[in-house]
N, C-alpha and C. Protein backbone atom coordinates (compact mmCIF):
# COMPACT_ATOMS: atom_id res chain seq x y z
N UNK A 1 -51.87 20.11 42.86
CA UNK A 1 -51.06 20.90 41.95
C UNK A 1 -49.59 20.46 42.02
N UNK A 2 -49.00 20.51 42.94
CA UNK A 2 -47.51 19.77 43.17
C UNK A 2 -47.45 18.60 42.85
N UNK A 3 -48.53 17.74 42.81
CA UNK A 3 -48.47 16.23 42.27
C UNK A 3 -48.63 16.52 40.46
N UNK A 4 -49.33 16.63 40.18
CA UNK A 4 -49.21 17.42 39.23
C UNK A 4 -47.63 17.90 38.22
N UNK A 5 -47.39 18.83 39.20
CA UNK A 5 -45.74 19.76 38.66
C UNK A 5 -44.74 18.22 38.64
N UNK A 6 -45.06 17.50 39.97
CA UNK A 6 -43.96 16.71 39.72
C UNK A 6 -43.91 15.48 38.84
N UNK A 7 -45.23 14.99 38.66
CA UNK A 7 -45.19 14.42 37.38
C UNK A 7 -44.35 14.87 36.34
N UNK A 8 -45.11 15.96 36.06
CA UNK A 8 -44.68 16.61 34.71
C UNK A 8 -43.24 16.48 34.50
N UNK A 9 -42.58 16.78 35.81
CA UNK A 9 -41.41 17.21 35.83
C UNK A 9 -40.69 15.95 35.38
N UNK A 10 -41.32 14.82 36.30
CA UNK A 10 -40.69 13.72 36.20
C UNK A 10 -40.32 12.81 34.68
N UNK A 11 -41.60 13.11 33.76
CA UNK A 11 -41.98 12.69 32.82
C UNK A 11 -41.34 13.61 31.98
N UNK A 12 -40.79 15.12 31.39
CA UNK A 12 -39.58 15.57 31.08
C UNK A 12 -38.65 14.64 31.75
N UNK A 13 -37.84 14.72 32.42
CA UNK A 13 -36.37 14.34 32.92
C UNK A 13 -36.75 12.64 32.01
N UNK A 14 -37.62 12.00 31.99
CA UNK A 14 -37.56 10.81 31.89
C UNK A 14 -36.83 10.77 29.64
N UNK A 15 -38.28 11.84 29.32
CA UNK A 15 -37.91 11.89 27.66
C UNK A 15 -36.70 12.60 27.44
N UNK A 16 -36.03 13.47 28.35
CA UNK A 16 -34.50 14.21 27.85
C UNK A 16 -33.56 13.18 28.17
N UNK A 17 -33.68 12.00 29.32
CA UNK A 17 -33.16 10.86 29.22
C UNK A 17 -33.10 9.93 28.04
N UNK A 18 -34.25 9.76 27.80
CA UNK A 18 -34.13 8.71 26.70
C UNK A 18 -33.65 9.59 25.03
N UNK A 19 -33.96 10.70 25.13
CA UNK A 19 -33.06 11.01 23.91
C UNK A 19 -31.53 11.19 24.01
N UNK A 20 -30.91 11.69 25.24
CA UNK A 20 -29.73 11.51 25.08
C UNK A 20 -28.64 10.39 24.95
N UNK A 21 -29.72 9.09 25.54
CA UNK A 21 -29.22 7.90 25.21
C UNK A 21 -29.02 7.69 23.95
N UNK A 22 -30.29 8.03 23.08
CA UNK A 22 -30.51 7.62 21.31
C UNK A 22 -29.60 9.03 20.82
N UNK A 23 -28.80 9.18 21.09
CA UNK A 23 -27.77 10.77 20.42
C UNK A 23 -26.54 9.78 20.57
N UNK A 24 -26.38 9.78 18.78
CA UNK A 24 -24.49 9.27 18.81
C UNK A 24 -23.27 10.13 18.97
N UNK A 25 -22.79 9.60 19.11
CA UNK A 25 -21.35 10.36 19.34
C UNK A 25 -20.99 11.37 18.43
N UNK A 26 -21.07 12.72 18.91
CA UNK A 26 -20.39 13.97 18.02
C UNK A 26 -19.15 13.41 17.50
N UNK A 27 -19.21 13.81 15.67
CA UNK A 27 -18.09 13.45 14.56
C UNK A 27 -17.85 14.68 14.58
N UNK A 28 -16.58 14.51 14.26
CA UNK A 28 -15.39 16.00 14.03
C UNK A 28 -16.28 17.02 13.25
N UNK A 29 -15.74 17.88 13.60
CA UNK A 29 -16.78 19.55 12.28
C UNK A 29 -16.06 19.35 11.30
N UNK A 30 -16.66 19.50 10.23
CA UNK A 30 -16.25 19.38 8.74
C UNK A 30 -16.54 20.94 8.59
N UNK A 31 -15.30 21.49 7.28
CA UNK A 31 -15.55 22.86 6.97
C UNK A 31 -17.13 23.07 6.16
N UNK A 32 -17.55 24.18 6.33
CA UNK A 32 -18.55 24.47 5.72
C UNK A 32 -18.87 23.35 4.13
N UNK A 33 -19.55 23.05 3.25
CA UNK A 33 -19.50 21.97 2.27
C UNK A 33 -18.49 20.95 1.38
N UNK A 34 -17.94 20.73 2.88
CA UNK A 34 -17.22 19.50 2.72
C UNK A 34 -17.55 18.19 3.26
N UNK A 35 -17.10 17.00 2.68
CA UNK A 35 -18.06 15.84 3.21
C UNK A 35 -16.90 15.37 4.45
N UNK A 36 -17.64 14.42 5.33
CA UNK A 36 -16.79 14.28 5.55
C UNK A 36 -15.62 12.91 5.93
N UNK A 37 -14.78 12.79 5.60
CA UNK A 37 -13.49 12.20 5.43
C UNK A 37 -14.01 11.07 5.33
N UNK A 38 -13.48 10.17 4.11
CA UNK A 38 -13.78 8.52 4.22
C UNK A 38 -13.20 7.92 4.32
N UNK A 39 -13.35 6.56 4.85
CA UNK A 39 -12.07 5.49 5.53
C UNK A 39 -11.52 5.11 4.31
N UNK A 40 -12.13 5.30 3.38
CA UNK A 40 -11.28 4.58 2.14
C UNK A 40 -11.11 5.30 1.09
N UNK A 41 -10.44 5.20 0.29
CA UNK A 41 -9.69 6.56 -0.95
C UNK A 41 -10.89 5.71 -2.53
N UNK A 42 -11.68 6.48 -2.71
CA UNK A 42 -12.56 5.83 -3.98
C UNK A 42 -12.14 6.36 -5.05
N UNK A 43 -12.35 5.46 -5.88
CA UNK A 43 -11.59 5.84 -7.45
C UNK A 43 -11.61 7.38 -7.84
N UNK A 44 -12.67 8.22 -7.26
CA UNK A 44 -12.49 9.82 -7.71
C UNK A 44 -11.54 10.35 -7.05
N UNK A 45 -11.50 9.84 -5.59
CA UNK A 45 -10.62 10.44 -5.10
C UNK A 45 -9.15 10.79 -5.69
N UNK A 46 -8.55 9.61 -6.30
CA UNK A 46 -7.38 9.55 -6.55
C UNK A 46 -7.01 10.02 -8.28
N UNK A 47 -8.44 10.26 -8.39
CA UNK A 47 -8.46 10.15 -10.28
C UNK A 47 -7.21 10.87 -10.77
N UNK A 48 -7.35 12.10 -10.36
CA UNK A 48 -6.47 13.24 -11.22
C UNK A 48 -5.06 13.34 -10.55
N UNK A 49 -4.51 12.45 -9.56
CA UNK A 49 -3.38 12.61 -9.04
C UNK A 49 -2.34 11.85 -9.70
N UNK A 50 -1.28 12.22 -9.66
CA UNK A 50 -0.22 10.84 -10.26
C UNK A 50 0.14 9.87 -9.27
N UNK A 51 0.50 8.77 -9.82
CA UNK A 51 0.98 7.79 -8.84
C UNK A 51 1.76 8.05 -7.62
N UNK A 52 2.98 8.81 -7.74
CA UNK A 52 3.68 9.06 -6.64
C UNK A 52 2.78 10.38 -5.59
N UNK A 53 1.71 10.54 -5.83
CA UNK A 53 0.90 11.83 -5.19
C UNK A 53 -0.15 10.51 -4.43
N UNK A 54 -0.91 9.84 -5.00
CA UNK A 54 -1.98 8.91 -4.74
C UNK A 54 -1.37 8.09 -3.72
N UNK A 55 -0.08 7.32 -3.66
CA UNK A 55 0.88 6.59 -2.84
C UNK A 55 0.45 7.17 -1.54
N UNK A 56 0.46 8.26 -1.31
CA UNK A 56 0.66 9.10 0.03
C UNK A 56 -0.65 8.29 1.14
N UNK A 57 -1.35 8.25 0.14
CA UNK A 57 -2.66 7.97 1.08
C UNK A 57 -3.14 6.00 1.32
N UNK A 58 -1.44 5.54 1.06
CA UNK A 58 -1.90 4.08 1.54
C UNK A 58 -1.47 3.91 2.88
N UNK A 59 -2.22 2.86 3.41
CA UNK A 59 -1.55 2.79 4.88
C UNK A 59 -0.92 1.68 4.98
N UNK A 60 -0.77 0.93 3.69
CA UNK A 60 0.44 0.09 4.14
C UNK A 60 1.00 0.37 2.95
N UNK A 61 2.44 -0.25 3.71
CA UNK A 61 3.89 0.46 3.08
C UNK A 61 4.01 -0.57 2.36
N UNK A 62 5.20 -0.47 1.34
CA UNK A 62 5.52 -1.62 -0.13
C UNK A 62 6.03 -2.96 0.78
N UNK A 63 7.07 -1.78 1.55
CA UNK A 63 7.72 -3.19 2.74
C UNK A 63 7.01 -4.42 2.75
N UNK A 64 5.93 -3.87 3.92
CA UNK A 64 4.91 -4.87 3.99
C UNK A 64 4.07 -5.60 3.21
N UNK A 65 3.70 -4.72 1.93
CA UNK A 65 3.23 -5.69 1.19
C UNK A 65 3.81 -6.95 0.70
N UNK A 66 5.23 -7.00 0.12
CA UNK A 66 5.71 -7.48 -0.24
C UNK A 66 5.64 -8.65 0.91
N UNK A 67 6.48 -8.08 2.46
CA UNK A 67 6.33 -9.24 3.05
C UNK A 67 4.82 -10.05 3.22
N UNK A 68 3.73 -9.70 3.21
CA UNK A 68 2.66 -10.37 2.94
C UNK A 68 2.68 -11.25 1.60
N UNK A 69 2.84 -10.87 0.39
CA UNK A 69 3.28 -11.77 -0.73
C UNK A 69 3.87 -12.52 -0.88
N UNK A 70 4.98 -12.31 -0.50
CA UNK A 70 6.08 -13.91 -0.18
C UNK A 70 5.60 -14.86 1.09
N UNK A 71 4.83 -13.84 1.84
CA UNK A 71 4.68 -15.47 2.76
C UNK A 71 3.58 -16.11 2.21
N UNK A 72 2.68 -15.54 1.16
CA UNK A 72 1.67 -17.01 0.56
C UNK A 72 1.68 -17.95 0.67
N UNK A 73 2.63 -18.27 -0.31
CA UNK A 73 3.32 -19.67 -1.05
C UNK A 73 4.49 -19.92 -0.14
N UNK A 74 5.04 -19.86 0.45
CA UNK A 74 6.10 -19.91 1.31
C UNK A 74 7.53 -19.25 1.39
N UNK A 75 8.15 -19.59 -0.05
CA UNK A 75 9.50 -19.30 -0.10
C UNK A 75 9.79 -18.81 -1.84
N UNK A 76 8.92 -17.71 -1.90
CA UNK A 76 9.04 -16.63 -3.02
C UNK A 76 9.84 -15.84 -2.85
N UNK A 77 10.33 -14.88 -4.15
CA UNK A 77 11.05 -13.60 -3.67
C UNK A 77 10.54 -12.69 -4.64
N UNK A 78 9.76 -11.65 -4.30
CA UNK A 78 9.40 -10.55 -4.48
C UNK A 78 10.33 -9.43 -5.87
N UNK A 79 9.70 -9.51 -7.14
CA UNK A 79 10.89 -9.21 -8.07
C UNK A 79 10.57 -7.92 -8.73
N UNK A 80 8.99 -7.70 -8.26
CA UNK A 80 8.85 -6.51 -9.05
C UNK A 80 7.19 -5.94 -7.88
N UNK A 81 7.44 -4.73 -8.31
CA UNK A 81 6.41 -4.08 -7.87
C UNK A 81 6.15 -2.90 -7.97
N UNK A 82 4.45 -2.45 -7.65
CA UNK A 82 3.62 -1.53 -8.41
C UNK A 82 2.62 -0.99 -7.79
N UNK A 83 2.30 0.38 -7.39
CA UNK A 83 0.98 0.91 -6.57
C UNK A 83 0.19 1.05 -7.71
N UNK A 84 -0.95 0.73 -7.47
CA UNK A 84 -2.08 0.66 -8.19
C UNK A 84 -3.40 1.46 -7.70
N UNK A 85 -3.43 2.70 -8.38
CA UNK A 85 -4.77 4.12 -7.90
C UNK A 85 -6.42 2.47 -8.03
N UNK A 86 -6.83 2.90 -7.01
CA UNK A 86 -8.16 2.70 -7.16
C UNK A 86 -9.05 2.53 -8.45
N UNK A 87 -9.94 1.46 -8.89
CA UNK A 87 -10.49 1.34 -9.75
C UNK A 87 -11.90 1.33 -9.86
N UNK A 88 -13.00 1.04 -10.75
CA UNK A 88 -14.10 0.59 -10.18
C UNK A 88 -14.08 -1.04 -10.09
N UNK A 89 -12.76 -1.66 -10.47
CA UNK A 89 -12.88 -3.12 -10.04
C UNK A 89 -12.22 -3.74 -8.89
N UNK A 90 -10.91 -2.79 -8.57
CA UNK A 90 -10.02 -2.96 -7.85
C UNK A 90 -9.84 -1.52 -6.70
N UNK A 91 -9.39 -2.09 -5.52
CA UNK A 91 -9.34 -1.00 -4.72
C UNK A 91 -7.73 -0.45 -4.92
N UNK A 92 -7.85 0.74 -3.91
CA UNK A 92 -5.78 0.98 -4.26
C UNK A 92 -5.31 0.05 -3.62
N UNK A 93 -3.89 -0.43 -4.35
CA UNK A 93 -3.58 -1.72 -4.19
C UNK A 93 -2.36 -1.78 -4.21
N UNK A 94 -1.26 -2.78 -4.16
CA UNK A 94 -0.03 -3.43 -4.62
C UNK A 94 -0.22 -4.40 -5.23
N UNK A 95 0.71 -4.30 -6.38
CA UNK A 95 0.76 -5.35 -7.47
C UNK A 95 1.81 -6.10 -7.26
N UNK A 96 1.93 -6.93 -6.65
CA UNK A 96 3.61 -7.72 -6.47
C UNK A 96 3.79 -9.11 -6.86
N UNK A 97 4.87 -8.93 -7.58
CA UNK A 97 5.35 -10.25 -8.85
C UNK A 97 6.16 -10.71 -7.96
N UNK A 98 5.76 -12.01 -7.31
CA UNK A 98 6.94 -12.90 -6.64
C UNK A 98 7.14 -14.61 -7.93
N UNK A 99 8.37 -14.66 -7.50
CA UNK A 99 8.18 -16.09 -8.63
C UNK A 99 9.44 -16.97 -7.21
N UNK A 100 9.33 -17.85 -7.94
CA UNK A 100 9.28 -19.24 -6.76
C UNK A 100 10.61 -19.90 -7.05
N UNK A 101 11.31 -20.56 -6.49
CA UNK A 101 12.31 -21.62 -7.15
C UNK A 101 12.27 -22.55 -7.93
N UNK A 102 10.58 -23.08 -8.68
CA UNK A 102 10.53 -23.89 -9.34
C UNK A 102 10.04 -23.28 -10.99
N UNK A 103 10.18 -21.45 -10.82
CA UNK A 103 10.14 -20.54 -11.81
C UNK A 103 9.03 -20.09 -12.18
N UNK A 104 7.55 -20.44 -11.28
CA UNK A 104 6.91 -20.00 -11.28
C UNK A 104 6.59 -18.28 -11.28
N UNK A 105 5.80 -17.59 -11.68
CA UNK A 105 5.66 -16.04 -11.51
C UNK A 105 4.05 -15.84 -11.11
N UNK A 106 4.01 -15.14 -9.43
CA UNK A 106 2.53 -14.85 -9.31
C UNK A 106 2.33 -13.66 -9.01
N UNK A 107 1.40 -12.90 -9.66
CA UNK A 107 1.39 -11.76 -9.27
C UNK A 107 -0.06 -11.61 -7.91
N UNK A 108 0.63 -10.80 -7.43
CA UNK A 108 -0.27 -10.86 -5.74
C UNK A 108 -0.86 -9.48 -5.79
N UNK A 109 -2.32 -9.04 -5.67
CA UNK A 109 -2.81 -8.08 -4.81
C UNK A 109 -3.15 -7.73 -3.67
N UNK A 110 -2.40 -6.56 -2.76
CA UNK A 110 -2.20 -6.29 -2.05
C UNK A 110 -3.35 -5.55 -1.22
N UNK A 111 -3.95 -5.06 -0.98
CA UNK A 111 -5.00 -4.35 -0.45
C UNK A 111 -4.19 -3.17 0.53
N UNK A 112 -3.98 -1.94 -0.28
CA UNK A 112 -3.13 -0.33 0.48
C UNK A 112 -3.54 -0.28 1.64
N UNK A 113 -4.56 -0.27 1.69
CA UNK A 113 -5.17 0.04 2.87
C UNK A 113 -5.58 -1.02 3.81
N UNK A 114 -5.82 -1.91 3.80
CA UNK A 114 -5.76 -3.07 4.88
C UNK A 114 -4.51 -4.07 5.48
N UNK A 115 -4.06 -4.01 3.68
CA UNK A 115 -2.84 -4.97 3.78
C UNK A 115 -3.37 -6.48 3.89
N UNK A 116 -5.00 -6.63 3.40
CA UNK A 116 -5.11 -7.80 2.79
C UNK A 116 -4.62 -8.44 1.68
N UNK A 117 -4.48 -9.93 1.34
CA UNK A 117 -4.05 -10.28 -0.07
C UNK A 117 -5.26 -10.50 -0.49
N UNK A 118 -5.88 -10.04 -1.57
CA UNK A 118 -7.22 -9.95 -2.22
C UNK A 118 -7.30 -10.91 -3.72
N UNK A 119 -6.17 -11.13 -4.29
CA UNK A 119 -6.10 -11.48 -5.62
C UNK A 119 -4.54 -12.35 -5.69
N UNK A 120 -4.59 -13.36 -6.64
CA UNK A 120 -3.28 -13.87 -6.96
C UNK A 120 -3.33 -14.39 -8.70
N UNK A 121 -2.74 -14.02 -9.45
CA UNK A 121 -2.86 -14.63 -10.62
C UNK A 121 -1.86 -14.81 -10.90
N UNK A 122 -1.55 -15.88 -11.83
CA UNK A 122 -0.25 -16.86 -12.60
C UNK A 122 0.10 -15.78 -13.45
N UNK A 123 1.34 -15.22 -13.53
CA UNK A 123 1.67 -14.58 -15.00
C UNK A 123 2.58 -15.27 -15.77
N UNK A 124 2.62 -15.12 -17.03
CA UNK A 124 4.12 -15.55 -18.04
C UNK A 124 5.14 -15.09 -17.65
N UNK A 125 6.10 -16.31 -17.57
CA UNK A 125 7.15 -16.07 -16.84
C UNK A 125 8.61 -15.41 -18.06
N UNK A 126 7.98 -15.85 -19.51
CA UNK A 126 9.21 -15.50 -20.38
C UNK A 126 9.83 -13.85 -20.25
N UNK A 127 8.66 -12.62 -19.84
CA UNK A 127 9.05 -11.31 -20.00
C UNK A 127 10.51 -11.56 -19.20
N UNK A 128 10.92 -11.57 -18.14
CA UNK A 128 11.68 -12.04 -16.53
C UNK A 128 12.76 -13.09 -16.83
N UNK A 129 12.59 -13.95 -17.38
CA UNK A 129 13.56 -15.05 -17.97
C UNK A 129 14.40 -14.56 -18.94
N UNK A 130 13.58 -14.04 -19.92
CA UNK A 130 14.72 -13.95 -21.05
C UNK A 130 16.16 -13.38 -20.61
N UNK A 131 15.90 -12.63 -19.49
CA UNK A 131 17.24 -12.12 -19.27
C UNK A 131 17.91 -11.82 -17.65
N UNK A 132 17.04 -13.13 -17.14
CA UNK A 132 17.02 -13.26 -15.26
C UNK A 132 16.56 -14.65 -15.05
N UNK A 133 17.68 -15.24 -14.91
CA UNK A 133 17.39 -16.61 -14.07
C UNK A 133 16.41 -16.64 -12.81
N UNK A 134 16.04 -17.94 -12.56
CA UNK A 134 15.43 -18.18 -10.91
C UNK A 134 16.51 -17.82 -9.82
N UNK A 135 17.77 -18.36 -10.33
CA UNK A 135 18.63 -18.57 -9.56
C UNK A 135 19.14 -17.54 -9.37
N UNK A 136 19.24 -16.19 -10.10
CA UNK A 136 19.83 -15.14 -9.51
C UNK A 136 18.88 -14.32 -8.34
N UNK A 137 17.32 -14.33 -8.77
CA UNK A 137 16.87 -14.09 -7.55
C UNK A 137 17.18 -14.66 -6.72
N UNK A 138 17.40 -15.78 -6.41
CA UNK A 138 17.28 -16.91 -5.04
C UNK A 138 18.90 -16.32 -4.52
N UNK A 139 19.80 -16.20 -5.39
CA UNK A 139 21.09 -16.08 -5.19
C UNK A 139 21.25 -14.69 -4.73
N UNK A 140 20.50 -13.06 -5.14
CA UNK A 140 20.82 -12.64 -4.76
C UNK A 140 21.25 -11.94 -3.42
N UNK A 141 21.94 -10.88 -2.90
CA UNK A 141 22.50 -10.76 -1.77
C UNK A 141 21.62 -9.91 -0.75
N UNK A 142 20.80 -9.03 -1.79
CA UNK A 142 20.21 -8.29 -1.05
C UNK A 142 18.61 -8.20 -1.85
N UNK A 143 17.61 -8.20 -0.91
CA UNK A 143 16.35 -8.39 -1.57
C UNK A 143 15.49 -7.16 -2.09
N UNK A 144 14.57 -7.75 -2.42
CA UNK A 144 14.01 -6.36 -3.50
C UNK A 144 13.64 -5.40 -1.69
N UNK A 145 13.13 -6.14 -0.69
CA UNK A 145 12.27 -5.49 -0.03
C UNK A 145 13.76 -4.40 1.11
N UNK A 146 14.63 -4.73 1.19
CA UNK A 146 16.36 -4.28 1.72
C UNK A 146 16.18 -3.19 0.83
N UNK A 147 16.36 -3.64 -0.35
CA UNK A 147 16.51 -2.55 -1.78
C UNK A 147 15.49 -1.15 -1.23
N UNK A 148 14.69 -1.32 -0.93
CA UNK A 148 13.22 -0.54 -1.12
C UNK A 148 14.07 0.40 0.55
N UNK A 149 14.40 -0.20 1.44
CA UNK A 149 14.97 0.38 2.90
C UNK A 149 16.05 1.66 2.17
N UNK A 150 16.71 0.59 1.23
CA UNK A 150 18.30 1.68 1.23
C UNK A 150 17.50 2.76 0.03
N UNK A 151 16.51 2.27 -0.87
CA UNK A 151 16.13 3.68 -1.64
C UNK A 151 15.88 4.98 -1.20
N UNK A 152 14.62 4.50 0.11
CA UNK A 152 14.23 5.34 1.01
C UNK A 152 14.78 6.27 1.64
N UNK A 153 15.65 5.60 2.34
CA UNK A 153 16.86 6.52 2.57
C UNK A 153 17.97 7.22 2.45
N UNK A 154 18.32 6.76 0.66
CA UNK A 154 18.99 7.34 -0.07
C UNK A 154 18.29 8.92 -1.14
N UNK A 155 17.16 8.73 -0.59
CA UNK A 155 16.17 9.77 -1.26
C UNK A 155 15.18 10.83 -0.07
N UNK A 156 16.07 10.65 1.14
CA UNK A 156 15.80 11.49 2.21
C UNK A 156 14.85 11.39 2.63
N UNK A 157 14.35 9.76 2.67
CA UNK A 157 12.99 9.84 4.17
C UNK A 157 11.54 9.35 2.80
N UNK A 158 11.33 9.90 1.53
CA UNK A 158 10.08 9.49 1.03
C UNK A 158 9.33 7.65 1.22
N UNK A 159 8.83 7.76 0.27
CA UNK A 159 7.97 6.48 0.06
C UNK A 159 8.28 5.85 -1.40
N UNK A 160 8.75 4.17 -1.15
CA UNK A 160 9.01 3.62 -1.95
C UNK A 160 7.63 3.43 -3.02
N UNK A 161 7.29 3.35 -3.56
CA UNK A 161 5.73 3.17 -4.43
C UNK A 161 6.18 2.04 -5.61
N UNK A 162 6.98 1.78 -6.49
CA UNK A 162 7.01 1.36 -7.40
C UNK A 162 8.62 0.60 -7.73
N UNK A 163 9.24 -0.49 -7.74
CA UNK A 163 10.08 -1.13 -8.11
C UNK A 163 10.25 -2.54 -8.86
N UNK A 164 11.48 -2.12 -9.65
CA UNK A 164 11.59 -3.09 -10.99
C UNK A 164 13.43 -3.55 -10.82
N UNK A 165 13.11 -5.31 -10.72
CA UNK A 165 14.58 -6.09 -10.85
C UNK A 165 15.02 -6.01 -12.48
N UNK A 166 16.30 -5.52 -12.26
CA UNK A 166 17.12 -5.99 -13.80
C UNK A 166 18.08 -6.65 -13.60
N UNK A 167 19.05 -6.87 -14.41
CA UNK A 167 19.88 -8.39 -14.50
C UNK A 167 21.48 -6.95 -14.77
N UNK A 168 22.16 -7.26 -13.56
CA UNK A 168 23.48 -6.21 -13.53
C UNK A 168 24.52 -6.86 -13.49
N UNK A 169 25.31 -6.97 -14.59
CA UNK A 169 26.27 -8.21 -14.89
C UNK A 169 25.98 -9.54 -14.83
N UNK A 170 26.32 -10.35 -13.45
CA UNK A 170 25.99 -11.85 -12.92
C UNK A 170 24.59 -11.66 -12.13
N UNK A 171 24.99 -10.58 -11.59
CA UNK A 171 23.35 -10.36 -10.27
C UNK A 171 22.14 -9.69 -10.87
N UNK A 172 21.56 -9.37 -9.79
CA UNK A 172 20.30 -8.59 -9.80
C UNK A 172 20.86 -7.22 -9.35
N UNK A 173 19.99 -5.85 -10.02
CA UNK A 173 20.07 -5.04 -9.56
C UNK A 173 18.37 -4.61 -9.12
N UNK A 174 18.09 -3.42 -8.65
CA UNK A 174 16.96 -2.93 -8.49
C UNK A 174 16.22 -1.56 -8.55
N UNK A 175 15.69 -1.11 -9.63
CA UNK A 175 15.31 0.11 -9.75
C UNK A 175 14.27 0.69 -9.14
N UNK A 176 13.98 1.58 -8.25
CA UNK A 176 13.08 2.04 -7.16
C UNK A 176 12.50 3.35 -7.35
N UNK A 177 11.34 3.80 -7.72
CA UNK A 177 10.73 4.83 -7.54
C UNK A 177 10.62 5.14 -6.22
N UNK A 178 11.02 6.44 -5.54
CA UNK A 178 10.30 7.07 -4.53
C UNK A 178 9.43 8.12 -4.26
N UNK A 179 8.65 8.34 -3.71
CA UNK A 179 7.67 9.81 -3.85
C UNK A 179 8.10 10.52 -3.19
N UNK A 180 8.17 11.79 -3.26
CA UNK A 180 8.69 12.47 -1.90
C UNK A 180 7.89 13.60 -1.53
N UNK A 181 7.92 14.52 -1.38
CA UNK A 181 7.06 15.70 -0.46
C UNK A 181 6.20 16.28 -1.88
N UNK A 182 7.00 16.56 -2.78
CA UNK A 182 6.53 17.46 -4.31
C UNK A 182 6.98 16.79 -5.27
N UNK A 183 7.74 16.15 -5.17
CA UNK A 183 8.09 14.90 -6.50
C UNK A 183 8.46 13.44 -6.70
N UNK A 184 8.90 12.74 -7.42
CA UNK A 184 9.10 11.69 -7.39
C UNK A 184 10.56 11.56 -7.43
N UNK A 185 11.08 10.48 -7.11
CA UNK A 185 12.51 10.19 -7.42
C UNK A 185 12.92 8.77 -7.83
N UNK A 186 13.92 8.54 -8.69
CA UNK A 186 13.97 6.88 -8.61
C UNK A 186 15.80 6.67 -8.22
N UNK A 187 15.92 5.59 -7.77
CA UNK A 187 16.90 5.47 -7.26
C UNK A 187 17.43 3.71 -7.54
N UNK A 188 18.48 4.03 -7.74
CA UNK A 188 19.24 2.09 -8.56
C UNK A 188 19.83 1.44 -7.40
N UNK A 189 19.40 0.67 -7.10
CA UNK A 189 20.64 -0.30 -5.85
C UNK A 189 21.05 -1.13 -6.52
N UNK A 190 22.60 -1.29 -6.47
CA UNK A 190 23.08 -2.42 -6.79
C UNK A 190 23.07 -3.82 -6.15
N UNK A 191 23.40 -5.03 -6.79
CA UNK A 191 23.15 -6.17 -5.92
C UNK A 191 24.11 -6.23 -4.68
N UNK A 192 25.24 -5.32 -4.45
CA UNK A 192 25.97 -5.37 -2.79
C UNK A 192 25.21 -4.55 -2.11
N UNK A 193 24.49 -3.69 -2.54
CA UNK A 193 23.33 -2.72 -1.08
C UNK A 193 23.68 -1.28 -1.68
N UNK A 194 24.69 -1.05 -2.92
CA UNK A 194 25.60 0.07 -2.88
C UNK A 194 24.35 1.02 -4.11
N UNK A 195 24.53 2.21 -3.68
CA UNK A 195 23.53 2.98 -4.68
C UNK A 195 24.71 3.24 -6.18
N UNK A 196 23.41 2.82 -7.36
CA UNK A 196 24.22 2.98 -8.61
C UNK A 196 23.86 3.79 -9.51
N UNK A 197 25.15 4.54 -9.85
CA UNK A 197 24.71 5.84 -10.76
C UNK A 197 24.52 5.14 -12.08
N UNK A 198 23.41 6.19 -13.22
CA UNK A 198 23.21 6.11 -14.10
C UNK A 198 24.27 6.21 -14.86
């Protein structure tokens, strides 16, 4: 009878062993019918939000994108840029227009969330020319991605999401969307670093 019990016994302890091995790791409690949390933001997710709301949820910053874009090709400068909500072709993204010293214009996709470069396509360079040399990018003093630092902090701490170079007298200037807690803001740097009123 004791040979017996201790079998038994043994042969439990052996199967509560092997299932606790095959038991994965407890995931966080999700509220009652909610799913839960995905590593990546899918096109529903972001559907009904506006751009400066959708921004919130990239994990890489414009900064960086940009610096990922210019180092492609080597010695680009970053002239325009754009958060891009999730698609069913494209994930959320950065759109960044660098053009080159030989006047080339490429637009680079960014990957928000990895901070891969996923995409590069040639664009027409006339929109940008007609009224912005190569040379004033190359020339100017302060860069789009500086620009994007002093917006930030001229708009109390938000997130840069969206910026556009214009032609301000001889230089470049730079117009900067920021998102902030409940709204958006945009903010002008001039080509010395100096913020410019409308």
């Amino acid at each position: 009878m004791l040979t017996r019990f201790l079998a038994t016994a043994g042969a439990l302890a052996l199967t509560t062993g092997l299932a606790l091995a095959q038991t994965t790791a407890p995931t966080a409690p999700t509220a009652p019918g909610t799913a839960p949390m995905a590593t990546t933001a899918a096109p529903d997710a972001t559907k009904d939000m506006k751009e400066w709301q959708a921004v919130k949820l990239a994990k890489i910053s414009l900064a960086d994108a940009i610096a990922t874009a210019e180092k492609k090709d080597g010695n680009g400068r970053a002239i325009d840029a754009d958060f891009e909500k999730a698609d069913s072709k494209n994930p959320m993204h950065w759109s960044i227009k660098v053009v080159y010293p030989d006047g080339k214009l490429v637009e680079h996709g960014i990957n928000a969330e990895t901070g891969a470069l996923y995409k590069s396509e040639n664009q027409p360079i006339e929109r940008y020319f007609t009224r912005l040399k190569v040379a004033d990018f190359n020339n100017a003093k302060v860069s789009l991605k500086d620009a994007l630092a002093i917006a930030e902090k001229q708009a109390g701490g938000g997130k840069a999401y969206e910026a556009e170079v214009e032609r301000e007298g001889s230089a470049v200037a730079y117009e900067i969307k920021v998102a902030l807690a409940d709204k958006e803001q945009e903010v002008k740097v001039g080509p010395d670093g100096q913020i410019m009123k409308d």
